[in-house]
Protein backbone atom coordinates (compact mmCIF):
# COMPACT_ATOMS: atom_id res chain seq x y z
CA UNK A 1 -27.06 -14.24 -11.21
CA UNK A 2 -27.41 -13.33 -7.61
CA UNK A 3 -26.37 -10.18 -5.93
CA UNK A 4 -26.62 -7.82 -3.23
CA UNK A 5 -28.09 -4.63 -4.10
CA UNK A 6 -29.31 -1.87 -2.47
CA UNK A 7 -32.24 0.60 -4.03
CA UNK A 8 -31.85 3.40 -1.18
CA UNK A 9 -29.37 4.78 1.71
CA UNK A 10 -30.32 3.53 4.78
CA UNK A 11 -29.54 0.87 7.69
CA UNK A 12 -28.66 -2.81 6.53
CA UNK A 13 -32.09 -3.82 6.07
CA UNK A 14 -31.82 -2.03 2.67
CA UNK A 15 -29.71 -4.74 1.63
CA UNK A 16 -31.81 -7.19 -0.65
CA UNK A 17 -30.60 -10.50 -2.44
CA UNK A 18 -32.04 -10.37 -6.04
CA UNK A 19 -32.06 -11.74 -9.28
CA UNK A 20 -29.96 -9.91 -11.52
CA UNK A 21 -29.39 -9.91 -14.96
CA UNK A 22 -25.37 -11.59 -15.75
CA UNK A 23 -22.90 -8.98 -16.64
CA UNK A 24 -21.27 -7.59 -19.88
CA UNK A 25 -18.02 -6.92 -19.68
CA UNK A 26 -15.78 -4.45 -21.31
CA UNK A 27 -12.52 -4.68 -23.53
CA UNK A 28 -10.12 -4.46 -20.31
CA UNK A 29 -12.52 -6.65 -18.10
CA UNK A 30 -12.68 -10.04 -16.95
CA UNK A 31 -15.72 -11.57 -16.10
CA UNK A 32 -14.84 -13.55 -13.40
CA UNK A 33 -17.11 -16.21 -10.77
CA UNK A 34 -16.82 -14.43 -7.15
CA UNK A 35 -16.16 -17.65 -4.56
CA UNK A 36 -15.53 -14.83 -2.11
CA UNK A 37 -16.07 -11.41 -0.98
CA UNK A 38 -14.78 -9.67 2.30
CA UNK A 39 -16.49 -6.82 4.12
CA UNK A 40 -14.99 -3.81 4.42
CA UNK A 41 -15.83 -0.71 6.57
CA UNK A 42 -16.55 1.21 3.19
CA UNK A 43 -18.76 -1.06 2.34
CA UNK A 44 -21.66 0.10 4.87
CA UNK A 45 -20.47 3.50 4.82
CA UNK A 46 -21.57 3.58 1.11
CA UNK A 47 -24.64 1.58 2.14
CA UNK A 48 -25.23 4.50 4.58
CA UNK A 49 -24.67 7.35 2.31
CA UNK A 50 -21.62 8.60 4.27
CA UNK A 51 -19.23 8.02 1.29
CA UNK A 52 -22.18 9.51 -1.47
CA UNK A 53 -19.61 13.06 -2.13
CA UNK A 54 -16.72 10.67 -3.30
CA UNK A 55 -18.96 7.69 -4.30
CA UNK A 56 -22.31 8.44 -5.78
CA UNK A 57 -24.28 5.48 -6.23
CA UNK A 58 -26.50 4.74 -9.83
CA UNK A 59 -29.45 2.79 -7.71
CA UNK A 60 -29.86 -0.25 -7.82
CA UNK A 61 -26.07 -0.71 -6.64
CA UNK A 62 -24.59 -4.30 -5.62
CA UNK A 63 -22.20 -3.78 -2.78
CA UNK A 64 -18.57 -4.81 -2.47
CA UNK A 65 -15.49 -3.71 -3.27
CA UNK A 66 -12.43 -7.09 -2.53
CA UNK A 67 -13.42 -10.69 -3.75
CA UNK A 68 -11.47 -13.88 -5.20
CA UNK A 69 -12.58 -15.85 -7.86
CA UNK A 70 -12.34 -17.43 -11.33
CA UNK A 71 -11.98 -16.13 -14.74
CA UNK A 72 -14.71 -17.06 -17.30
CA UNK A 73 -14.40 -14.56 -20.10
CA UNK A 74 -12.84 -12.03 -20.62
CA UNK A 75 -12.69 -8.65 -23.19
CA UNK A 76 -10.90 -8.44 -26.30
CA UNK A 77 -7.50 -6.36 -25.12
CA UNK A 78 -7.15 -8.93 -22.21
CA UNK A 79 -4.63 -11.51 -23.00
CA UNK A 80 -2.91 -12.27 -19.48
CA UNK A 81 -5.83 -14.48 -18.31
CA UNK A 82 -7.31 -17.60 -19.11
CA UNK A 83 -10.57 -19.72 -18.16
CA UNK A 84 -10.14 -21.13 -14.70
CA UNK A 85 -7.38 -19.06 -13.87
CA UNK A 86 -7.67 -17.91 -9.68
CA UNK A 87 -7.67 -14.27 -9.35
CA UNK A 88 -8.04 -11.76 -6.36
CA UNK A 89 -8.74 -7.92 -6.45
CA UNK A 90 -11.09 -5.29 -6.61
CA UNK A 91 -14.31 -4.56 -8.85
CA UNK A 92 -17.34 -2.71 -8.13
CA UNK A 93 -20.33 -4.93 -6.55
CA UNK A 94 -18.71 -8.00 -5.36
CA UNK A 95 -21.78 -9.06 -3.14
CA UNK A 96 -22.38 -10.93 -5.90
CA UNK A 97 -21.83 -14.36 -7.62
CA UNK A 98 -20.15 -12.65 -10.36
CA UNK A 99 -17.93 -9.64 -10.93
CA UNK A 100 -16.28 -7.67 -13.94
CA UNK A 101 -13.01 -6.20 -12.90
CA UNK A 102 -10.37 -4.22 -15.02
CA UNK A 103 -7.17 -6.23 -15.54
CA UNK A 104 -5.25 -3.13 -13.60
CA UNK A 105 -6.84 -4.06 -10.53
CA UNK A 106 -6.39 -7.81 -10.34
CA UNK A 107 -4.10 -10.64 -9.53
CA UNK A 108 -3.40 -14.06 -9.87
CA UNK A 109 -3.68 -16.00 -6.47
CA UNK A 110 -0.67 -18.13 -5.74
CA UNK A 111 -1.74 -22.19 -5.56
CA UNK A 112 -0.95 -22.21 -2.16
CA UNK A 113 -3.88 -19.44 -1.11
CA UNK A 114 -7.13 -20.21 -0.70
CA UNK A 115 -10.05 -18.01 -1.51
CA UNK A 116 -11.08 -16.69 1.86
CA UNK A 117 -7.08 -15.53 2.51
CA UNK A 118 -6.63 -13.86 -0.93
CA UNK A 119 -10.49 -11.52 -0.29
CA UNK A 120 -9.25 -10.81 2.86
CA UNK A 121 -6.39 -8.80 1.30
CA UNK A 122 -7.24 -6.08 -1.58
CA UNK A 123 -8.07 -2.97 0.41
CA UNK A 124 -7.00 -3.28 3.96
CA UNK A 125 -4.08 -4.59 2.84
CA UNK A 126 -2.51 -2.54 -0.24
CA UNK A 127 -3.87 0.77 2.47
CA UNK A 128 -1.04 -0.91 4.94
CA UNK A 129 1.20 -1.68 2.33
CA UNK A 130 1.52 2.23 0.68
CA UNK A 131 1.05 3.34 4.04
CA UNK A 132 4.06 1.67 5.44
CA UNK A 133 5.97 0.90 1.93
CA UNK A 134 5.58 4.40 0.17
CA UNK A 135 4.44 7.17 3.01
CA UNK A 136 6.72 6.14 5.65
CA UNK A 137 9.31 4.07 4.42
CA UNK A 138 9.59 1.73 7.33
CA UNK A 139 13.10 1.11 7.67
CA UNK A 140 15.24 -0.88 9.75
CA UNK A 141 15.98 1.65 13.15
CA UNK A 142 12.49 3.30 12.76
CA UNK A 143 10.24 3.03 15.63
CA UNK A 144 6.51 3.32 14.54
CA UNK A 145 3.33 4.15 16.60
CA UNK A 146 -0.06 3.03 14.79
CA UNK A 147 -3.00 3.45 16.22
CA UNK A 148 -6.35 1.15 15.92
CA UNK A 149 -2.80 -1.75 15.24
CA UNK A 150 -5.32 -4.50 15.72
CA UNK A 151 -7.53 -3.67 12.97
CA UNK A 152 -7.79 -4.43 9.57
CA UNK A 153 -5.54 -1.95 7.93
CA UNK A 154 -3.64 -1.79 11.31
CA UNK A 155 -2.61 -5.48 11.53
CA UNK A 156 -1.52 -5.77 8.42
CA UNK A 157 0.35 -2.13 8.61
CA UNK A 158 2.05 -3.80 11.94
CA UNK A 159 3.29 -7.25 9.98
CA UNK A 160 4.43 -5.43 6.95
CA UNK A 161 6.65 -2.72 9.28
CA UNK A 162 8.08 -5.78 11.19
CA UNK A 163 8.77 -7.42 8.27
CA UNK A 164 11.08 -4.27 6.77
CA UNK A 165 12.81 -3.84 10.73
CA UNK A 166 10.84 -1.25 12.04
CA UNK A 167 10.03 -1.55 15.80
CA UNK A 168 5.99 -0.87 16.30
CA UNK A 169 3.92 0.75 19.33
CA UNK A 170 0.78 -0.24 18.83
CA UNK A 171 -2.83 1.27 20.60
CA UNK A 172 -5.87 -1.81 21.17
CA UNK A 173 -8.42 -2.46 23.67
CA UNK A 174 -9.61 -5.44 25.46
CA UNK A 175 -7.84 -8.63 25.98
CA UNK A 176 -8.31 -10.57 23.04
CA UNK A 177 -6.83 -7.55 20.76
CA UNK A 178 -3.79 -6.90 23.03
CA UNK A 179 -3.10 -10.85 22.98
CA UNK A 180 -2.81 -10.37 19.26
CA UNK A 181 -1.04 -7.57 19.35
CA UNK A 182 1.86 -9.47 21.18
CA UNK A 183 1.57 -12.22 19.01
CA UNK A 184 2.67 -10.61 16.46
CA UNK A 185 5.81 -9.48 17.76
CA UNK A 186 4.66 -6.06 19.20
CA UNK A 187 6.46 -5.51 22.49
CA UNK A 188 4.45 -2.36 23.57
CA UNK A 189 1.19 -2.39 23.64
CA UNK A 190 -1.14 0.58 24.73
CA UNK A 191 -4.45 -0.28 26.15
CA UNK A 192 -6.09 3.44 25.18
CA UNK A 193 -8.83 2.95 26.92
CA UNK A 194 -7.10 3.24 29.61
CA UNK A 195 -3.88 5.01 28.95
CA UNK A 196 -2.80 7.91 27.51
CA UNK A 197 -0.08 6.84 24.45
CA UNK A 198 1.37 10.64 24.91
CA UNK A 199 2.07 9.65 28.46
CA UNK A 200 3.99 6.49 27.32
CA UNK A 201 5.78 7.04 23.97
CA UNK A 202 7.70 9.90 22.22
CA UNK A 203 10.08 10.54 19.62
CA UNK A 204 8.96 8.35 17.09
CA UNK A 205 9.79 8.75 13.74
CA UNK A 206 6.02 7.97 12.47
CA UNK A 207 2.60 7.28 13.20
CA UNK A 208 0.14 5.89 11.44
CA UNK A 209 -3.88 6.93 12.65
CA UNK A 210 -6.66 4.65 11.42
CA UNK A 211 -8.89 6.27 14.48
CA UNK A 212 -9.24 9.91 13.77
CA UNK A 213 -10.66 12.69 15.82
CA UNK A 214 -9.04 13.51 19.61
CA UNK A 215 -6.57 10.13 18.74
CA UNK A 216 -5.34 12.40 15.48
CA UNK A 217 -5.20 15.41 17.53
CA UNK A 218 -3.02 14.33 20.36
CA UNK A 219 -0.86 12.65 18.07
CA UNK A 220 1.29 15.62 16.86
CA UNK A 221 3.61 16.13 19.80
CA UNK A 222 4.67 12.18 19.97
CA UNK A 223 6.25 12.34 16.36
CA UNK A 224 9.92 13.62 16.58
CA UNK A 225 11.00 16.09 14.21
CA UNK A 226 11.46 15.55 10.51
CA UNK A 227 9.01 12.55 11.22
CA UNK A 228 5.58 11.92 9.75
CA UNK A 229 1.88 11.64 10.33
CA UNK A 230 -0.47 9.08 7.83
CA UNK A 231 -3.88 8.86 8.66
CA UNK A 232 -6.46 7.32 6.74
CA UNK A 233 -9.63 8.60 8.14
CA UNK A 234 -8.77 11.93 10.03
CA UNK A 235 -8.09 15.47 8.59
CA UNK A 236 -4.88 17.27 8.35
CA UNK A 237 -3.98 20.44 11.34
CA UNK A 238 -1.71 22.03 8.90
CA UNK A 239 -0.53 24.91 11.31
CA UNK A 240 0.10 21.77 14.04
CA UNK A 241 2.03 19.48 11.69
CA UNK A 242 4.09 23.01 11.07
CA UNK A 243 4.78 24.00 14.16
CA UNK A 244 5.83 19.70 15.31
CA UNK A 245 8.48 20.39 12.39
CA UNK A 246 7.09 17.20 10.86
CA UNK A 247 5.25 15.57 7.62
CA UNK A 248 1.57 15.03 7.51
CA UNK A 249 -1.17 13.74 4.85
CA UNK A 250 -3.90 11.84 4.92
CA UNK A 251 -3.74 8.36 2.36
CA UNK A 252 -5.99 7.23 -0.21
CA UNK A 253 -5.51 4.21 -1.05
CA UNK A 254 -4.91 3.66 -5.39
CA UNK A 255 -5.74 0.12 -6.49
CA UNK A 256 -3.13 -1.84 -8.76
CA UNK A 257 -2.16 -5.10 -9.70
CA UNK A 258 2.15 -4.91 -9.10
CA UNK A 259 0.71 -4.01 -5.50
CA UNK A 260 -1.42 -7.05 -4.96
CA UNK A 261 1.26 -9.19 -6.11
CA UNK A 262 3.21 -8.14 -3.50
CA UNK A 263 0.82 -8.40 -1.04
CA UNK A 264 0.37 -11.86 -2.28
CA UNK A 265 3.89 -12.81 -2.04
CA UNK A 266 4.54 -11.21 1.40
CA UNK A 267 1.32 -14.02 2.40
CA UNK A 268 2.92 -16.78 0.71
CA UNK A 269 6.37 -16.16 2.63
CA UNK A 270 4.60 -15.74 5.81
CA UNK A 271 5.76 -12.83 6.58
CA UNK A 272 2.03 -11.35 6.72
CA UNK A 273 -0.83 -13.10 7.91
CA UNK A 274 -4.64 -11.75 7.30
CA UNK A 275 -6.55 -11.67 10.73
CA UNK A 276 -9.82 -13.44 9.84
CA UNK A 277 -13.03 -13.91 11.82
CA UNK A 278 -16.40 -15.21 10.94
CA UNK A 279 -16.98 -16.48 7.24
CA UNK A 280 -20.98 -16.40 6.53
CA UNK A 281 -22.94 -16.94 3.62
CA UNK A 282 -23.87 -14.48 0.60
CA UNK A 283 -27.43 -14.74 2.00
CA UNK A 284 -26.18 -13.26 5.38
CA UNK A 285 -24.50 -10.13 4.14
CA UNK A 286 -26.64 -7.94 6.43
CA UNK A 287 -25.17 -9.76 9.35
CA UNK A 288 -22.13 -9.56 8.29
CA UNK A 289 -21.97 -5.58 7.88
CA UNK A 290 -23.59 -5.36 11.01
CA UNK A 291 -20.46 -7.26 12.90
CA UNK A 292 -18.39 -5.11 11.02
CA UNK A 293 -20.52 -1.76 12.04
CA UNK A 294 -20.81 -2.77 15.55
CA UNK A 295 -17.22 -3.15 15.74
CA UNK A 296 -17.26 -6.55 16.45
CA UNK A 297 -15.88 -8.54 14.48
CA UNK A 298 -12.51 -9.24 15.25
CA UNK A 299 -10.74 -10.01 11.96
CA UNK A 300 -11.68 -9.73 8.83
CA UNK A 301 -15.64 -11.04 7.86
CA UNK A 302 -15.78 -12.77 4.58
CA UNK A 303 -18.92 -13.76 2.41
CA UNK A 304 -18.58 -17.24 0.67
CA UNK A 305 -20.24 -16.88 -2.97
CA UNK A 306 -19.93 -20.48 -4.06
């Protein structure tokens, strides 16, 4: 089979298409036929060696972490899938025309999804959904701040807090991210390029950061007391989070299947929407983490696999 591997940390030339040998799977697995795979920021931070502490790779390593596909074997506990059935998820290496997930971390794609749409959802979008389901518990009455809202995590984290009656403030840049922003039903927008979101908002009852540094830092005296901080990328102040009278942790993300599902069914409704942008081939993977490194891909990038 085919697959993007890497042999060393370094820039995206290190990423090679090879010939690989098919995969075994084991009891809990399915082996299943990747049609697609979406990029993900932690993809070419592993790729880079940023994420090596928390993720060593065992080189040669095929990259990718979300993908959609079809089942065509699976191990001997497995008894919830069949041949042909179309599941989404996560697995380790999903660069790659096929994939051997564990049952906990996969899901059946509803008929009405196609393959792109159900890639484009495993980790940016079960990192909005505990974010805003199980850290904050977006309510009805709640007005929530989240910064980087046009993102990946961040536009789904907006949709999914609309969609439980929370009010959002959202921080973007540049016209094409703002018009998106109001699109979705976000009334303020913050351009924070060129505003300062402590100047314009306060009193909120959350905020979630998916920027980090000086964003993270400011972001303590805009959250009203008894409120919360989530951040996905920043680290904690402790003594500031004390003294602001208010809750704050930083989210990592735990892959499951019940979450997926919902995540699935929240797309089906419409109520969420994945923002999508280029779809390129598995032979163009380096060009498709360099949009996502270079910030410039607006949407989610997915690689079609067959």
């Amino acid at each position: 089979m085919k697959a993007i591997r890497i042999h060393e940390y370094g820039d995206a030339s290190t990423l090679k298409l090879e010939e690989v040998p098919r995969l075994s799977i084991k009891d809990d697995e399915v082996l299943v036929r990747v049609r697609a795979a979406s990029v993900n920021p932690v993809d070419w931070k592993i790729r880079q060696g940023y994420m090596k502490q928390f993720i060593p790779a065992n080189f040669p390593m095929t990259i990718g972490q979300d993908f959609a596909g079809e089942v065509v074997d699976w191990g001997k506990s497995v008894n919830q899938f069949q041949v042909g059935d179309r599941v989404f998820g996560f697995a380790n290496g999903t660069y790659a025309e096929y994939s051997a997930p564990p049952v906990s971390t996969i899901a059946k794609i509803p008929q009405s999804m196609d393959f792109a749409t159900a890639a484009a959802l495993p980790t940016a979008g079960l990192t909005a959904l505990q974010i805003i389901r199980d850290a904050i518990s977006a309510a009805p009455g709640m007005t929530i701040l989240i910064h980087g809202a046009a993102g990946g995590v961040g536009s789904f984290a907006v949709q999914i807090a609309e969609h439980r009656g929370a009010s959002v403030i959202g921080t973007a840049t540049g016209e094409e991210d703002i018009a998106y922003m109001k699109s979705l039903g976000v009334e303020q927008v913050i351009d924070y390029r060129r505003e300062r979101f402590e100047d314009k908002v306060s009193g909120v009852d959350a905020i979630v950061d998916l920027v980090g540094g000086d964003t993270l830092t400011r972001s303590y005296s805009v959250v009203k007391k008894g409120g919360a901080i989530v951040t996905t990328v920043g680290t904690i102040d402790e003594s500031a989070a004390k003294r602001a009278e208010i809750r704050a942790f930083r989210l990592m993300m735990k892959r499951n299947s019940q979450d997926l599902i919902e995540l699935a069914r929240l797309v089906e409704k419409g109520a969420v929407k994945p923002r999508m942008s280029e779809t390129l081939n598995l032979t163009q993977a380096k060009d498709a983490q360099q949009l996502s490194e270079a910030g410039k891909a607006r949407g989610k990038v997915i690689l079609k696999v067959a």
